[in-house]
Protein backbone atom coordinates (compact mmCIF):
# COMPACT_ATOMS: atom_id res chain seq x y z
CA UNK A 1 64.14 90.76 -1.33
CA UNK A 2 61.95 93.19 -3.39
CA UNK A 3 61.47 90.90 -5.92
CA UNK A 4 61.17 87.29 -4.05
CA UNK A 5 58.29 89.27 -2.39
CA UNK A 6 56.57 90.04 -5.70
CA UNK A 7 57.17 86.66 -6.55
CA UNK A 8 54.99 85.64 -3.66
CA UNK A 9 52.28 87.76 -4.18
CA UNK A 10 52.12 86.34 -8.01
CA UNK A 11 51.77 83.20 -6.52
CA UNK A 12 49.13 84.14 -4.17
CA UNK A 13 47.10 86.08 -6.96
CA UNK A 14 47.75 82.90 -9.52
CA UNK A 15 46.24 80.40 -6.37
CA UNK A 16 43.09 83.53 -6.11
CA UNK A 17 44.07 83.81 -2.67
CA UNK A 18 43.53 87.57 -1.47
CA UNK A 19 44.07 87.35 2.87
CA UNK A 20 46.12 85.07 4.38
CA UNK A 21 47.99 84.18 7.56
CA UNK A 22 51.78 84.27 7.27
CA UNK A 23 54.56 82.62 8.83
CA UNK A 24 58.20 83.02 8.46
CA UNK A 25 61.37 81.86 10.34
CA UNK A 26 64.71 83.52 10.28
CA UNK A 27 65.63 84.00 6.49
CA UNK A 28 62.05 83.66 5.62
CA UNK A 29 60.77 85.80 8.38
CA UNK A 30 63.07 88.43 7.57
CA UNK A 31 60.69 88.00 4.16
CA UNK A 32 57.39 87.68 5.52
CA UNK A 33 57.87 91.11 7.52
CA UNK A 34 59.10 92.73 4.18
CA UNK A 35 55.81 91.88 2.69
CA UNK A 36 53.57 92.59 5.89
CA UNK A 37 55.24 96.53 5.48
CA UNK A 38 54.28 96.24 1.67
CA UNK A 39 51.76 94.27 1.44
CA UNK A 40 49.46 94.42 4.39
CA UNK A 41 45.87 94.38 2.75
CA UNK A 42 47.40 90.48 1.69
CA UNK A 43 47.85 89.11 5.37
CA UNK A 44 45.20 88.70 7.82
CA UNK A 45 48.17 87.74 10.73
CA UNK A 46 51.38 87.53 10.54
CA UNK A 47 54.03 85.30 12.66
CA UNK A 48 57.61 85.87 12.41
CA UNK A 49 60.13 83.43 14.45
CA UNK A 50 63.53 84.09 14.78
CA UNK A 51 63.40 87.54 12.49
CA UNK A 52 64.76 91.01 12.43
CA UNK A 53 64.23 93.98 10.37
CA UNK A 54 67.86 93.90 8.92
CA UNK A 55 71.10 95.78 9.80
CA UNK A 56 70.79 99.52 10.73
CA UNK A 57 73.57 101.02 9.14
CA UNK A 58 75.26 100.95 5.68
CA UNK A 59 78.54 99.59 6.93
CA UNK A 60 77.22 96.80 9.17
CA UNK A 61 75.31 95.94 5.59
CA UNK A 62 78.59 96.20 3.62
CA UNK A 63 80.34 93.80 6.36
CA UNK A 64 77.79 91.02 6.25
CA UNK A 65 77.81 90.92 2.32
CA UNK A 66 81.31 90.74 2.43
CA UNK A 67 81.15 87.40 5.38
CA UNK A 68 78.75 86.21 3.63
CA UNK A 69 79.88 85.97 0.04
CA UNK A 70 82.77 84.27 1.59
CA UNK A 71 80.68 81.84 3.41
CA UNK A 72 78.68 81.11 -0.31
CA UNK A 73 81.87 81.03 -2.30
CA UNK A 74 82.37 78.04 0.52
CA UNK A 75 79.48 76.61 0.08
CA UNK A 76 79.43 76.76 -3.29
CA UNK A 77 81.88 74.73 -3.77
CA UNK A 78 80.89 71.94 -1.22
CA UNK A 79 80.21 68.57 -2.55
CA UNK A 80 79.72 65.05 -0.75
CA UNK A 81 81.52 65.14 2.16
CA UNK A 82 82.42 68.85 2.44
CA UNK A 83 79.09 69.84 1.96
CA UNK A 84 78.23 67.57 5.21
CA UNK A 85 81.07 69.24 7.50
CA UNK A 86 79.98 72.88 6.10
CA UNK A 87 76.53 71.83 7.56
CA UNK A 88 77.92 70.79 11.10
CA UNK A 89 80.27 73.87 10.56
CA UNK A 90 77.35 76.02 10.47
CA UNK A 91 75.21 74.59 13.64
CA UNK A 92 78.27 75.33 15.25
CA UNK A 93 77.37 78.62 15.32
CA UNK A 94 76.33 79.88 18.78
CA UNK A 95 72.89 80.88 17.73
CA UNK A 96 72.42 77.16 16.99
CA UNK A 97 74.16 76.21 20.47
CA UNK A 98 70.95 74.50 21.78
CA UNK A 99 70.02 72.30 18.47
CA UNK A 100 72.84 70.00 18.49
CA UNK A 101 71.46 68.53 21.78
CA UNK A 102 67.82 67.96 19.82
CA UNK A 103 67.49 63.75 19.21
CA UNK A 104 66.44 64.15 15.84
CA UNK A 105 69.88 66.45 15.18
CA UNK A 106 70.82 63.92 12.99
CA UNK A 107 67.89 63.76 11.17
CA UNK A 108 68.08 67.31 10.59
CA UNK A 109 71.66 67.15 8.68
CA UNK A 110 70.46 64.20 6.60
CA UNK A 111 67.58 66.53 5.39
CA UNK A 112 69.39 69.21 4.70
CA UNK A 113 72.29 67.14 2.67
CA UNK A 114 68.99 67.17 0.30
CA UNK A 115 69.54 70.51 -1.00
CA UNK A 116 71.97 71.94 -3.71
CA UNK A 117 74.82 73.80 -2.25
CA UNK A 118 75.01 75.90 -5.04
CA UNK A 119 71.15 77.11 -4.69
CA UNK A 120 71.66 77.49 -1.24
CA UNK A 121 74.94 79.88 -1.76
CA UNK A 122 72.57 82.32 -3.74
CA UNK A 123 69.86 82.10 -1.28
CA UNK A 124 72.79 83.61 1.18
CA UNK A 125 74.26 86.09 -1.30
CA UNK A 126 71.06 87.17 -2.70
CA UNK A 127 68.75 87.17 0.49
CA UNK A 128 70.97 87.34 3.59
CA UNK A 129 71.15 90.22 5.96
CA UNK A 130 73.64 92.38 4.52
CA UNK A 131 71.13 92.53 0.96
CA UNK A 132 68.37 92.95 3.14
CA UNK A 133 67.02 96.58 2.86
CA UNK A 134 67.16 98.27 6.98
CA UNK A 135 63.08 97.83 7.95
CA UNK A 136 63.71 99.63 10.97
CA UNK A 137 61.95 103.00 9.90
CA UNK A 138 59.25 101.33 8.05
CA UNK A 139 58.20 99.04 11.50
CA UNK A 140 56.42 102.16 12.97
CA UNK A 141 53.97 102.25 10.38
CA UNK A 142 52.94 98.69 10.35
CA UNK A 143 49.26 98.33 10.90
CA UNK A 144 49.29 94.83 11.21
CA UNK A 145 49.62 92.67 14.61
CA UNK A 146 52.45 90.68 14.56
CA UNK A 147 53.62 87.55 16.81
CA UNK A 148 57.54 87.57 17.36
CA UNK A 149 58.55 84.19 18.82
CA UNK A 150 62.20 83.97 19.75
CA UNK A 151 63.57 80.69 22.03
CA UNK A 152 64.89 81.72 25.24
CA UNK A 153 68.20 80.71 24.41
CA UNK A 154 68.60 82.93 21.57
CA UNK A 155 69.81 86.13 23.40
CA UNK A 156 70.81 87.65 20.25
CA UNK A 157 67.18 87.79 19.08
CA UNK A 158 65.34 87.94 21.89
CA UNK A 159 67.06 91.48 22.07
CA UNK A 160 66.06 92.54 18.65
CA UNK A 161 62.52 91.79 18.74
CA UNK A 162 62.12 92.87 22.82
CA UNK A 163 63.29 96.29 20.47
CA UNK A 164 61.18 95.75 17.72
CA UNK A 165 58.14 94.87 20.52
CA UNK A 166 58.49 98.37 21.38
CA UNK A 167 58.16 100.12 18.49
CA UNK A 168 55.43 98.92 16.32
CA UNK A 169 52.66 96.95 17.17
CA UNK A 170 53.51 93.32 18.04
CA UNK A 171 53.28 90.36 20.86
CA UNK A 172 56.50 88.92 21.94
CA UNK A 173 56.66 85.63 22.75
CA UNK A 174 60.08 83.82 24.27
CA UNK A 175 59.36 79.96 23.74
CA UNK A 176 61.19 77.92 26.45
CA UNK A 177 63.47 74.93 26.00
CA UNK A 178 64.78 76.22 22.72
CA UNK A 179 66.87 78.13 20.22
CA UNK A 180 66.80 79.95 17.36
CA UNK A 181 65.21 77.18 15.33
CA UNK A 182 62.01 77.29 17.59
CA UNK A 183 59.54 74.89 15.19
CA UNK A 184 61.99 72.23 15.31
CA UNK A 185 63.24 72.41 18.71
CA UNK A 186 59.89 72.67 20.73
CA UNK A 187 57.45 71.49 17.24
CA UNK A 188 54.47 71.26 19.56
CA UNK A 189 54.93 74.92 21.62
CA UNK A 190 54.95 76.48 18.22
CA UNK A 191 52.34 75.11 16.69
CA UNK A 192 50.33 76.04 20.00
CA UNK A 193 51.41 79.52 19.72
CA UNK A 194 50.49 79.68 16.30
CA UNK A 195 47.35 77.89 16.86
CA UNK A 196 46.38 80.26 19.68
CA UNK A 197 47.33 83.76 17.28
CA UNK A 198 45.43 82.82 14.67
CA UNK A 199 42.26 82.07 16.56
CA UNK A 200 41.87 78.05 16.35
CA UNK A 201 42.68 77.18 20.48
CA UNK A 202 41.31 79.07 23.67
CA UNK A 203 44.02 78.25 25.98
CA UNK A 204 47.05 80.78 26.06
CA UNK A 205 50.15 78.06 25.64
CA UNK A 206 52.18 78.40 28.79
């Protein structure tokens, strides 16, 4: 994590770009609050879908390392055909429950059949939750204002960011009609919200 977020602030010095807005989802959100807590002077506004500030306690961290270097030695191994039933495997998940109903589903799998399995088992060994240093401490000294978007299907994270809500200085926002993917199941909602955060729309998105 520590170093994937110096990675992005190389990139941001190497593009001469000293403020932005940031958006992350899930994984990547789980990033973009890392470097908000680190980096704040770099981020003007910062969105965060589908995120959490990592596992509280040393041996809920040592259990999710463990599930999930199982779940990359899988994946690591997937090829053709396995790697396409490890996908449909994984949005069986019940924080994917509402996605499989989406029409463009399909669409979905075939993009992700894209990506090397191998990459994508590092990604989870390297970055997932369990490797994930606990931000829970550092979230009462953020300074920055955050937008947490959860879909109101997503219990799981609508109670971890109605937590983090309360303790540092953020907006909640539960999206209707969707999940835990929120950008792809309701596109046009989340670009509204996002739209409406950082300034460029008047109207509060219902």
């Amino acid at each position: 994590m520590a170093k994937t977020a110096c990675a992005v602030i190389e990139l941001l010095d190497y593009l001469k770009i000293t403020q932005c807005f940031l958006v992350g989802y899930s994984m990547g959100g789980r990033l973009a609050l890392y470097l908000t807590l680190y980096f704040p002077q770099r981020f003007s506004r910062v969105v965060l879908e589908s995120a959490s500030p990592g596992l509280l306690t040393e041996a809920e961290r040592l259990e999710r390392v463990k599930r999930d270097s199982q779940i990359a030695r899988k994946l690591s191994r997937s090829v053709g055909d396995d790697f396409a039933d490890f996908l449909l495997n994984w949005y069986n998940q019940q924080i994917f429950s509402s996605i499989k109903e989406h029409p463009q589903f399909q669409k979905l799998i075939e993009n992700r059949l894209q990506n090397n399995p191998v990459e994508l088992a590092k990604s989870i060994q390297l970055m997932g939750t369990g490797c994930q240093p606990s931000l829970w401490e550092r979230l009462k000294d953020n300074t920055k204002i955050l937008l947490l978007l959860v879909g109101e299907y997503d219990d799981k994270f609508i109670a971890i960011n109605t937590k983090m809500a309360n303790i540092c200085n953020c907006q909640l926002k539960v999206v209707s009609h969707c999940g835990h993917n929120i950008h792809f199941e309701n596109t046009l909602l989340f670009v509204k919200n996002l739209r409406y955060f950082f300034g460029n729309q008047n109207k509060h998105p219902e």
